[in-house]
Every structure is written in C-alpha cells, then in structure tokens.
N, C-alpha and C. Protein backbone atom coordinates (compact mmCIF):
# COMPACT_ATOMS: atom_id res chain seq x y z
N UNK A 1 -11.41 -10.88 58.45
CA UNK A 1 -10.17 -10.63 57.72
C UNK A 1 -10.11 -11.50 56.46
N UNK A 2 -10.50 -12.96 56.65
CA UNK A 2 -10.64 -13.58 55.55
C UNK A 2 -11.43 -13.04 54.74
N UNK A 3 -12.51 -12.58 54.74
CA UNK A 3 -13.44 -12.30 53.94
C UNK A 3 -12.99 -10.97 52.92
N UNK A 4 -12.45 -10.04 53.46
CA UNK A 4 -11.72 -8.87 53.09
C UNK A 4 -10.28 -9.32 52.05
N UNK A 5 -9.76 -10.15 52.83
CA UNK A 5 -8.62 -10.67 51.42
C UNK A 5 -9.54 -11.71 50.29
N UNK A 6 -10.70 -12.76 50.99
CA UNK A 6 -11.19 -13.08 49.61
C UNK A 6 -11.71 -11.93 48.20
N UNK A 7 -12.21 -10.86 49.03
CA UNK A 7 -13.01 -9.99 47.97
C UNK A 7 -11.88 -9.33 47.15
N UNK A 8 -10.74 -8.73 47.80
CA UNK A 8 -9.41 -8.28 47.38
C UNK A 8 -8.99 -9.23 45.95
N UNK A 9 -8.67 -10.63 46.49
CA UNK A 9 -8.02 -11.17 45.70
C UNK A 9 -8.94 -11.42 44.26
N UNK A 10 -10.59 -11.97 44.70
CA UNK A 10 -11.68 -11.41 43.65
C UNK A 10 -11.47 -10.30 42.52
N UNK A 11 -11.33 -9.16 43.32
CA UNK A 11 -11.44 -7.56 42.41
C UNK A 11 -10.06 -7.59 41.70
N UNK A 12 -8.91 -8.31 42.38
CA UNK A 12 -8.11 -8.47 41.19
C UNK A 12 -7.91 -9.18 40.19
N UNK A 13 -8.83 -10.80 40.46
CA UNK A 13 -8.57 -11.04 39.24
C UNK A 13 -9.44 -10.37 38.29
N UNK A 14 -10.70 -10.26 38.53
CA UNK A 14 -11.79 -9.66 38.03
C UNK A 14 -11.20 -8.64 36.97
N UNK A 15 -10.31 -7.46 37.77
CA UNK A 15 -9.76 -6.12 36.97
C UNK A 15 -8.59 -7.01 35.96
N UNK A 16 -7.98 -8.21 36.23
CA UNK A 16 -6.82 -8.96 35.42
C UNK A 16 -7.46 -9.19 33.74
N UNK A 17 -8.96 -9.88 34.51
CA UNK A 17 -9.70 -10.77 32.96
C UNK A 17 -10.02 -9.46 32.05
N UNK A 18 -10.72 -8.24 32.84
CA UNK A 18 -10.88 -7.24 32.06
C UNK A 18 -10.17 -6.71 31.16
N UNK A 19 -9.03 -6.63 31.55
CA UNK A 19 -8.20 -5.73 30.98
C UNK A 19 -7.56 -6.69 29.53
N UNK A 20 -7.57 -8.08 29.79
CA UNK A 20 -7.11 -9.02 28.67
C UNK A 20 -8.55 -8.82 27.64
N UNK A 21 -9.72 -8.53 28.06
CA UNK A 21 -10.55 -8.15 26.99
C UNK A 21 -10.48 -7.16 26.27
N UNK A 22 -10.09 -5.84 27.16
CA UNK A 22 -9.75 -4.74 25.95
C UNK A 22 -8.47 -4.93 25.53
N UNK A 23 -7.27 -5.87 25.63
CA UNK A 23 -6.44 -5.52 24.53
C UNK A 23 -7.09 -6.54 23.95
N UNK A 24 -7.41 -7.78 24.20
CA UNK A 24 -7.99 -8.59 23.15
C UNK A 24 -8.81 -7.57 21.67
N UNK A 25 -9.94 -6.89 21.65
CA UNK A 25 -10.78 -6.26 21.01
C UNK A 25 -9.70 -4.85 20.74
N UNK A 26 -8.88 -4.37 21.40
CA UNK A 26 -7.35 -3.77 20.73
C UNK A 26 -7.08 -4.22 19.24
N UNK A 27 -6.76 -5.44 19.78
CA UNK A 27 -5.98 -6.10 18.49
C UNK A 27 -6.61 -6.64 17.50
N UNK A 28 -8.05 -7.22 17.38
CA UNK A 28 -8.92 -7.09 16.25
C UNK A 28 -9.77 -5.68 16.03
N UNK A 29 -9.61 -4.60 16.44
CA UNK A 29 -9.79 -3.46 15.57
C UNK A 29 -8.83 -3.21 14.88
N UNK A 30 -7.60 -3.09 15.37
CA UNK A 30 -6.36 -3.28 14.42
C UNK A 30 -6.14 -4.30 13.33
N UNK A 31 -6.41 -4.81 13.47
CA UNK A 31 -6.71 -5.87 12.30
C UNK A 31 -7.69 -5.16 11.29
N UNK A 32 -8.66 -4.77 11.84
CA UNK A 32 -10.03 -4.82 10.89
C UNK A 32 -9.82 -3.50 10.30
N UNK A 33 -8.94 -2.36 10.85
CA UNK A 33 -8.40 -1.28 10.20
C UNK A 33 -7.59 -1.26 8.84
N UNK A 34 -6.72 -2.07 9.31
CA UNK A 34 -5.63 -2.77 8.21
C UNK A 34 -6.68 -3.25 6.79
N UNK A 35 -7.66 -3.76 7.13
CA UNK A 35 -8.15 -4.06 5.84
C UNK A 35 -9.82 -3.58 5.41
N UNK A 36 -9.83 -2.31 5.66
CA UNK A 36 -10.76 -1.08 5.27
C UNK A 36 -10.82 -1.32 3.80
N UNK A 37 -11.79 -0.80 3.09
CA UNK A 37 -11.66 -0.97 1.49
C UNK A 37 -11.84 0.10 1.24
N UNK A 38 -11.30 0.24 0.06
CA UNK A 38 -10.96 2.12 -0.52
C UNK A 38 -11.98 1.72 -1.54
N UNK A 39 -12.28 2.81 -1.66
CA UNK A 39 -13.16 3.54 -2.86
C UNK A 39 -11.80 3.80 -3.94
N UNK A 40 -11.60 3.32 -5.78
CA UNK A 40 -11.20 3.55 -6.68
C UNK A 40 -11.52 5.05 -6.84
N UNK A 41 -11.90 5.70 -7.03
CA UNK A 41 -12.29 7.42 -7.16
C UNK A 41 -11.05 7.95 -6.29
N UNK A 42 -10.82 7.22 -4.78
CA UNK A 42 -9.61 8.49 -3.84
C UNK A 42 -8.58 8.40 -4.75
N UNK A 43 -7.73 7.13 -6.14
CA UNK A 43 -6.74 7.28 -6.89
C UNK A 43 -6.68 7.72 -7.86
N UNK A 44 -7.77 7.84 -8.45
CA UNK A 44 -8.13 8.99 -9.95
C UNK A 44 -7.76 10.31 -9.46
N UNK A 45 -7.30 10.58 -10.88
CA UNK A 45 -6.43 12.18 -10.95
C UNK A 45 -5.39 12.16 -10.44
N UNK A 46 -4.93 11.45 -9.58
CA UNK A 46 -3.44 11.71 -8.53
C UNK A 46 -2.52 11.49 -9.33
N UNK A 47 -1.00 11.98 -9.14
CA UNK A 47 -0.16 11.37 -9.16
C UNK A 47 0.83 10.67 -8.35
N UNK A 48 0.75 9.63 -8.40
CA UNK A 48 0.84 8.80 -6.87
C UNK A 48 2.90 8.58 -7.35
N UNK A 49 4.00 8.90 -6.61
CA UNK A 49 5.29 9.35 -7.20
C UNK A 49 5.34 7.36 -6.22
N UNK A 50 6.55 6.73 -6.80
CA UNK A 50 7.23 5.62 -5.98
C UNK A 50 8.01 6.07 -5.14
N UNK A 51 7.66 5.85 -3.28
CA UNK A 51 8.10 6.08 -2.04
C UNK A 51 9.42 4.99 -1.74
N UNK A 52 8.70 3.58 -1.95
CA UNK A 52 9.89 2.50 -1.67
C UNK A 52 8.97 1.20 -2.41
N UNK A 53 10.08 0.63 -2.76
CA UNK A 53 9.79 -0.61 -3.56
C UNK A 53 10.12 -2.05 -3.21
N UNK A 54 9.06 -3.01 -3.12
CA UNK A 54 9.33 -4.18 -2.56
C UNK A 54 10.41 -3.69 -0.55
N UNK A 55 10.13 -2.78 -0.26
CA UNK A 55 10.57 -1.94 0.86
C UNK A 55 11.88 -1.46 0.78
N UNK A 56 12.30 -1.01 0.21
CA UNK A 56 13.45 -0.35 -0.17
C UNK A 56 12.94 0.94 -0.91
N UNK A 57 13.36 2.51 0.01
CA UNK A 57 13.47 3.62 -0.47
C UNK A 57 13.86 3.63 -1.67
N UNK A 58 13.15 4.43 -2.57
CA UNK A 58 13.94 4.86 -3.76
C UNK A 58 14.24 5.98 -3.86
N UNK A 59 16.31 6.21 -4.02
CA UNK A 59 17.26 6.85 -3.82
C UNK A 59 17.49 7.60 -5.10
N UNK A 60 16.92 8.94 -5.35
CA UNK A 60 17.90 9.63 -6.85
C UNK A 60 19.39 9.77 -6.61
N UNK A 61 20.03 9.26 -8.19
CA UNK A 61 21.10 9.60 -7.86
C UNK A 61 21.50 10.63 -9.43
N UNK A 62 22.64 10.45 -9.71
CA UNK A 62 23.38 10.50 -11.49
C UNK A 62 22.45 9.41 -12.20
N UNK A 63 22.20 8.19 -11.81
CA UNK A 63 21.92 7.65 -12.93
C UNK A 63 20.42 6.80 -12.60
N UNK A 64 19.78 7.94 -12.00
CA UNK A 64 18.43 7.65 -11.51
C UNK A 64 17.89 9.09 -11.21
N UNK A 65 17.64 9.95 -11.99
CA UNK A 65 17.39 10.85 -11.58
C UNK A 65 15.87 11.97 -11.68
N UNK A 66 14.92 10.55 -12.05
CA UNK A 66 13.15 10.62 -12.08
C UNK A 66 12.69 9.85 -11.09
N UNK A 67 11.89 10.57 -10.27
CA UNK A 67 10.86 9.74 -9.36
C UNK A 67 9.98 8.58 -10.43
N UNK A 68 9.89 7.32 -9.97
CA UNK A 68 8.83 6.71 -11.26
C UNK A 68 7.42 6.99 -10.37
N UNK A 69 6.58 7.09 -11.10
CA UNK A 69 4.94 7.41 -10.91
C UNK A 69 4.00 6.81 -11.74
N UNK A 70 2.62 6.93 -10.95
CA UNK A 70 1.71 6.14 -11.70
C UNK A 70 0.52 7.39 -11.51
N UNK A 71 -0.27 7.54 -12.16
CA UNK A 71 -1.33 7.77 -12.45
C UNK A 71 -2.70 7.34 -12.92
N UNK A 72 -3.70 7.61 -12.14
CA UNK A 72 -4.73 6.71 -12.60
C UNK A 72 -5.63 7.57 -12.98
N UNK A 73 -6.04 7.74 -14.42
CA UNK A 73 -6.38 8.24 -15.43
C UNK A 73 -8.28 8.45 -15.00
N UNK A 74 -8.63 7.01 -15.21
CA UNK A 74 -10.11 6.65 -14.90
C UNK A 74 -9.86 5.39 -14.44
N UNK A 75 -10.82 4.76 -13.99
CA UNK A 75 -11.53 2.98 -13.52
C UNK A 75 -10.79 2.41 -14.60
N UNK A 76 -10.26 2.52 -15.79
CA UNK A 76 -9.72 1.96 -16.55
C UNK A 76 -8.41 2.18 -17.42
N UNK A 77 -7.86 2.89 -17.20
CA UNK A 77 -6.84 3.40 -17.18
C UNK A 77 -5.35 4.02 -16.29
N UNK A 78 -3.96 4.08 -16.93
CA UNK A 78 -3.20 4.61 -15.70
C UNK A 78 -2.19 4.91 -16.80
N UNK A 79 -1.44 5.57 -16.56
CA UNK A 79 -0.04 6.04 -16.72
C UNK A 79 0.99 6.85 -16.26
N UNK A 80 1.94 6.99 -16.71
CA UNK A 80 3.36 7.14 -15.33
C UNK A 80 4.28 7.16 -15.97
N UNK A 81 5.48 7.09 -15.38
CA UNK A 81 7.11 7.07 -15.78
C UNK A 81 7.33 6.31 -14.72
N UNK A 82 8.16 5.11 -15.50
CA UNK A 82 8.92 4.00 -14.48
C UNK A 82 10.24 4.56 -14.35
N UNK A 83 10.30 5.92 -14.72
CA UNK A 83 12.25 6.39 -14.10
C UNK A 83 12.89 7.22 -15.30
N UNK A 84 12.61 6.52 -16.28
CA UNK A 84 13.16 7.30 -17.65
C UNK A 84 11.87 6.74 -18.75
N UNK A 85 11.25 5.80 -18.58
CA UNK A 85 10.56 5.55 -20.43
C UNK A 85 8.70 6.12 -18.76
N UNK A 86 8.16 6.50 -20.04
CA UNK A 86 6.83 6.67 -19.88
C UNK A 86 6.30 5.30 -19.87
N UNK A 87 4.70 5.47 -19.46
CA UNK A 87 4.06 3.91 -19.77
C UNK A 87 2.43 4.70 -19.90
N UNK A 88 1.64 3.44 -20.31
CA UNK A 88 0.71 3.05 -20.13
C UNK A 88 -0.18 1.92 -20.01
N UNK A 89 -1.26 2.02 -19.26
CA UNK A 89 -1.75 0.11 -19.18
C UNK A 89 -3.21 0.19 -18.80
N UNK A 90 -3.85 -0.70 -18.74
CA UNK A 90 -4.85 -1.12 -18.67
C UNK A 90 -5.26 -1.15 -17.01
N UNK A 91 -6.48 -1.12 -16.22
CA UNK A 91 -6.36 -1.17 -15.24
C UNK A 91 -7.83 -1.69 -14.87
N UNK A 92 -7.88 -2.57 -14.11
CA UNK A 92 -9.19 -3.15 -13.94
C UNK A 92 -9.78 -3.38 -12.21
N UNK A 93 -10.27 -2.09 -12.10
CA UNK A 93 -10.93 -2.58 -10.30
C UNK A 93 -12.14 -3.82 -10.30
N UNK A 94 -11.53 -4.38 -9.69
CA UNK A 94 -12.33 -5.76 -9.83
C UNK A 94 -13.51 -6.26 -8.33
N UNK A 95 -13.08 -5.35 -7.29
CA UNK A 95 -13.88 -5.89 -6.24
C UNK A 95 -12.92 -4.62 -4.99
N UNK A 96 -13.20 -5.53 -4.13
CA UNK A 96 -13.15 -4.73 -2.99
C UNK A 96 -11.44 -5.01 -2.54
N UNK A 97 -11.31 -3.58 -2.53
CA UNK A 97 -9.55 -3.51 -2.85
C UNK A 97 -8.57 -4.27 -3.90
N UNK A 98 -9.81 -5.02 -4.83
CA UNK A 98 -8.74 -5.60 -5.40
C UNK A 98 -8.60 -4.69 -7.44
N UNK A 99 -7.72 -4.77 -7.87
CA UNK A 99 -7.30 -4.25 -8.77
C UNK A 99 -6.08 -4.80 -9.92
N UNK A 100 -6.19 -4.93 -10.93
CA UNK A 100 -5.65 -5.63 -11.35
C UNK A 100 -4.23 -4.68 -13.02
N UNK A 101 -3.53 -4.68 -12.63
CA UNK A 101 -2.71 -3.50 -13.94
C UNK A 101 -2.21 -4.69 -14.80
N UNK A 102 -2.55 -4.41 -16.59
CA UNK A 102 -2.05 -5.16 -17.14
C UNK A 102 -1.42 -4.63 -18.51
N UNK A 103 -1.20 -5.10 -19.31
CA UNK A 103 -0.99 -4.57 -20.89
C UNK A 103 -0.05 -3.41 -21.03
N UNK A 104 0.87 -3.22 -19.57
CA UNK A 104 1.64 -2.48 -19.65
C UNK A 104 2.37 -2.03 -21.03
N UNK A 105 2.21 -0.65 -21.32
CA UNK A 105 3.34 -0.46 -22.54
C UNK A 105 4.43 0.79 -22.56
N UNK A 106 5.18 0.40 -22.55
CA UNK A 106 6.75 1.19 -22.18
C UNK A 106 7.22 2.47 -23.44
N UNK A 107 7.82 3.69 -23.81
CA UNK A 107 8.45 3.69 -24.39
C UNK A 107 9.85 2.90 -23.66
N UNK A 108 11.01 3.08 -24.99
CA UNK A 108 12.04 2.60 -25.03
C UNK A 108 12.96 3.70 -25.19
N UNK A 109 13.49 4.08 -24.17
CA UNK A 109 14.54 4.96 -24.52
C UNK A 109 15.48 4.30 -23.64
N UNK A 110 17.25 4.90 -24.03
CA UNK A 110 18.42 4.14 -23.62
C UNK A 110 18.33 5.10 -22.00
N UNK A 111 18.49 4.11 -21.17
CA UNK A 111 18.58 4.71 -19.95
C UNK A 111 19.62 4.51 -18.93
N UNK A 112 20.04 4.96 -17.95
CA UNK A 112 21.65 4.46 -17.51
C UNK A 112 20.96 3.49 -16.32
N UNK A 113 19.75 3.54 -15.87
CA UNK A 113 19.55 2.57 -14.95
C UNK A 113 18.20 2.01 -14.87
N UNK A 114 18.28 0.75 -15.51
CA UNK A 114 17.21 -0.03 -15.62
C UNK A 114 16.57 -0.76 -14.66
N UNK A 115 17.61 -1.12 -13.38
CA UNK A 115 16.75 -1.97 -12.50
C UNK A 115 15.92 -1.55 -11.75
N UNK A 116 15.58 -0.39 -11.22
CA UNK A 116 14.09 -0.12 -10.58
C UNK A 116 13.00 0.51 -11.49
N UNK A 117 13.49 0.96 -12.82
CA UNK A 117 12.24 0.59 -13.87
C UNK A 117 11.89 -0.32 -14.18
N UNK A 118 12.60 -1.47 -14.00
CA UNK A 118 11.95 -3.16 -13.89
C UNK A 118 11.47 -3.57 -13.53
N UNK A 119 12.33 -3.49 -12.07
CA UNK A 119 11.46 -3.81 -10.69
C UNK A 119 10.27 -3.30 -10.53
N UNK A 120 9.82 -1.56 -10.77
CA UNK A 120 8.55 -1.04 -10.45
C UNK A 120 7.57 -1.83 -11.50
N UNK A 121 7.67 -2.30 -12.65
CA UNK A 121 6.92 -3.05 -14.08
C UNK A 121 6.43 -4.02 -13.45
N UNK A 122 7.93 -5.19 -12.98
CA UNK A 122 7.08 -6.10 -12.17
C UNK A 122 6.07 -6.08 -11.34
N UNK A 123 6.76 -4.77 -10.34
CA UNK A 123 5.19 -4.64 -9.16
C UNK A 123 4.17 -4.64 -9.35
N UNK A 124 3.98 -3.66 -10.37
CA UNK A 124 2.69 -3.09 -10.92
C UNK A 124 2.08 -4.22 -11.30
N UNK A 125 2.76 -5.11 -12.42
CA UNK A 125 1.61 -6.13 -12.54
C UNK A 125 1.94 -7.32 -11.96
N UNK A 126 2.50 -7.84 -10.91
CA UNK A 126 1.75 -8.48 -9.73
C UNK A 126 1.22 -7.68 -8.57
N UNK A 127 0.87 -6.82 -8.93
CA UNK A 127 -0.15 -6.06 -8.06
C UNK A 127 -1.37 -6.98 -8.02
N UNK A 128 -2.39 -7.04 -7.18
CA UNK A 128 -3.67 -7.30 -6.67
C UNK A 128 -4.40 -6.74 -6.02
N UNK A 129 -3.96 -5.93 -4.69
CA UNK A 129 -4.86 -5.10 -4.39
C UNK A 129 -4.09 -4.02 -3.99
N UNK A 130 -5.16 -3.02 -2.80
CA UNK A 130 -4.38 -1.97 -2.25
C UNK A 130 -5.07 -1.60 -1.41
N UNK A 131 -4.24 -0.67 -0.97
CA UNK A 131 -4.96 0.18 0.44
C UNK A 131 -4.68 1.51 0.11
N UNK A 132 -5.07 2.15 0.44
CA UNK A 132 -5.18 4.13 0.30
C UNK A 132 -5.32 4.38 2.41
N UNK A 133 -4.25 4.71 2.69
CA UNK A 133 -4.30 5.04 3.89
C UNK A 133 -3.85 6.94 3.82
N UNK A 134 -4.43 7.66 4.45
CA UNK A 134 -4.03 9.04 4.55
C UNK A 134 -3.23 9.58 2.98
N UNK A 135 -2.39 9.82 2.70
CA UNK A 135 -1.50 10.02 1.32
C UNK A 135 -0.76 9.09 0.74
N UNK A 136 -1.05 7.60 1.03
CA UNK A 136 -0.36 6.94 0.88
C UNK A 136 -0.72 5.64 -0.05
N UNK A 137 -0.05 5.10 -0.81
CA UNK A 137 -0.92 4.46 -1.49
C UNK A 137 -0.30 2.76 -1.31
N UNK A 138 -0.78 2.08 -1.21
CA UNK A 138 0.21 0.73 -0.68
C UNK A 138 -0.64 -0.77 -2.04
N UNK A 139 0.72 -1.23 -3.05
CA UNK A 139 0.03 -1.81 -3.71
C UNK A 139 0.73 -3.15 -3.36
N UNK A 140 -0.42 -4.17 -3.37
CA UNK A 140 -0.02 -5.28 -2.81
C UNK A 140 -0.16 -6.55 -3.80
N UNK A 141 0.73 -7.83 -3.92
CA UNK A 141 0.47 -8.98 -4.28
C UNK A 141 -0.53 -9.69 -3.55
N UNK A 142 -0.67 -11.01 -4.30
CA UNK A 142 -1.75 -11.78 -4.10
C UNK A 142 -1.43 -12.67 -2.18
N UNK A 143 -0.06 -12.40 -2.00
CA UNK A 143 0.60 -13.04 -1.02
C UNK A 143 0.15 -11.57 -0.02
N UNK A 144 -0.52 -10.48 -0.41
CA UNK A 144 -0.63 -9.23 0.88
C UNK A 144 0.63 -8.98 0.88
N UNK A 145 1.71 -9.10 0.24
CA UNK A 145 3.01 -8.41 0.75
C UNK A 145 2.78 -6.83 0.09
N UNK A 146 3.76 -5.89 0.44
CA UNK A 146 3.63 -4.35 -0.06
C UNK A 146 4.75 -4.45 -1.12
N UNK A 147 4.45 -4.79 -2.22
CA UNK A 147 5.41 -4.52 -3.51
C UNK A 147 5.82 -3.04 -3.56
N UNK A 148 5.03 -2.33 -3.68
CA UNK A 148 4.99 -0.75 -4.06
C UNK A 148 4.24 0.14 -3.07
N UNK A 149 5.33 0.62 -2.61
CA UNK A 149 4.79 1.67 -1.43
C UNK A 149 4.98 4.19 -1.84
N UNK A 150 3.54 3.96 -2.76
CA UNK A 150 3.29 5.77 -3.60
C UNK A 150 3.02 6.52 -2.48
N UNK A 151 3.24 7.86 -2.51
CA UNK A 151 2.83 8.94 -2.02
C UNK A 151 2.23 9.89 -3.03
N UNK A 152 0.96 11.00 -2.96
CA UNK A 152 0.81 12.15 -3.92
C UNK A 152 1.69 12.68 -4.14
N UNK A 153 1.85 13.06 -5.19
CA UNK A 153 3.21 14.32 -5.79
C UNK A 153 2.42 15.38 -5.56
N UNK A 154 2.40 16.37 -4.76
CA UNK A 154 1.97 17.70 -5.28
C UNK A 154 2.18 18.64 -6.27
N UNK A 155 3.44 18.00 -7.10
CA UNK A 155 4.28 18.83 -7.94
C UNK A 155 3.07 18.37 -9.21
C-alpha cells in the first residue's frame, strides 16, 4: 500500500513540474512573438489611417472631421494628413524594427482642432520603432510604449 501511494504521490508531482514547464515556454514564446521584426516593404504603398493615439481612440466629430494618416511612399519617404494640413517627411529604416520620421513639413491651414494634429506630429517623430501585426500598424517610442496605434484604409 505504501508503495502504491509513494508512486501516486511521485506521478503527481512529476505531472505538477511538467506542466510549470509548458506555461513557462508559454510565456517566452509570447514574448518572442511580441518582438518579430517586420520587413519595411509590408508599409510601402499603404495607407495606414490613425486608430488611437498615445491609446486613446480617435473620435470624428464637427470639429475633427479627417481621419489623420500616414503613408509610406518608399524606404525614404511618407506622407499623410494629420486631420486638416497635409504633411510630408523624411523617413529612415534604420535596423530591425527600428525607424526613424523626421523633417516633418506641414501645410498650414486654419483648422478648428489642433490638438490631435499635434499630438499625432509629436508621435510620429518620437517614433522609433514598430511592429506590423495582421492590419495593424503599432508605432513605438524609444521607452516601447505604443504612441500611435494605424490600421489600412481601404478607402
């Protein structure tokens, strides 16, 4: 009888340690997913529209009433509408996910709402890298936070 509860109590811990190994190796594939490197080519041609910013949806209203977007032209180039003025800028893939938008240039037209054409300016250039997951385009600071969270426009 002893022998029968030693092997028992055995096969359970045995099945206990196992099972802490597969979520262990769970949770560093998840990890190692999270930071896949995109190929620059999946964002050429798109027009990638702003989903949510610094994580906050962006809401049309009366006095917001353009999706802002970016476009990436070539490896060196991009342009878009931050809401009401057009832009263009400079764009430099520098390594593996990382990317760098600079020399931003705006028109100037009078617009009734300037703060998430600001806010998106800022993002863009503290941008650093990104991820391209399914339709989604996620641009990140040097801190990995998600400044700017695009989707494709099909339009």
């Amino acid at each position: 009888m002893k022998k029968i509860l030693f092997i028992a109590v055995l096969s359970a811990i045995t099945t206990a340690c196992s099972n802490k190994k597969e979520t262990e190796t769970l949770d560093k594939t998840e990890v190692q997913t999270t930071e896949v490197t995109a190929d620059p080519n999946e964002m050429l041609g798109k027009k990638w529209r702003l989903k949510e910013l610094n994580g906050t949806p962006i809401v049309l209203d009366s006095t917001f009433e353009k999706y802002p977007y970016i476009k990436f032209n070539d490896i060196n180039s991009a342009s878009g509408n931050l809401g009401c003025n057009g832009f263009g800028a400079k764009v430099e893939f520098t390594g593996s996910n990382s990317i760098k938008i600079s020399e931003i240039t705006s028109t100037e037209m009078a617009c009734g709402n300037l703060e998430i054409e600001t806010k998106f300016n800022e993002a863009l250039q503290n941008t650093t890298n990104y991820i391209v997951s399914d339709n989604t385009l996620y641009l990140n600071n040097n801190q990995n936070t998600t400044v700017a969270t695009l989707e494709i426009d099909a339009n």
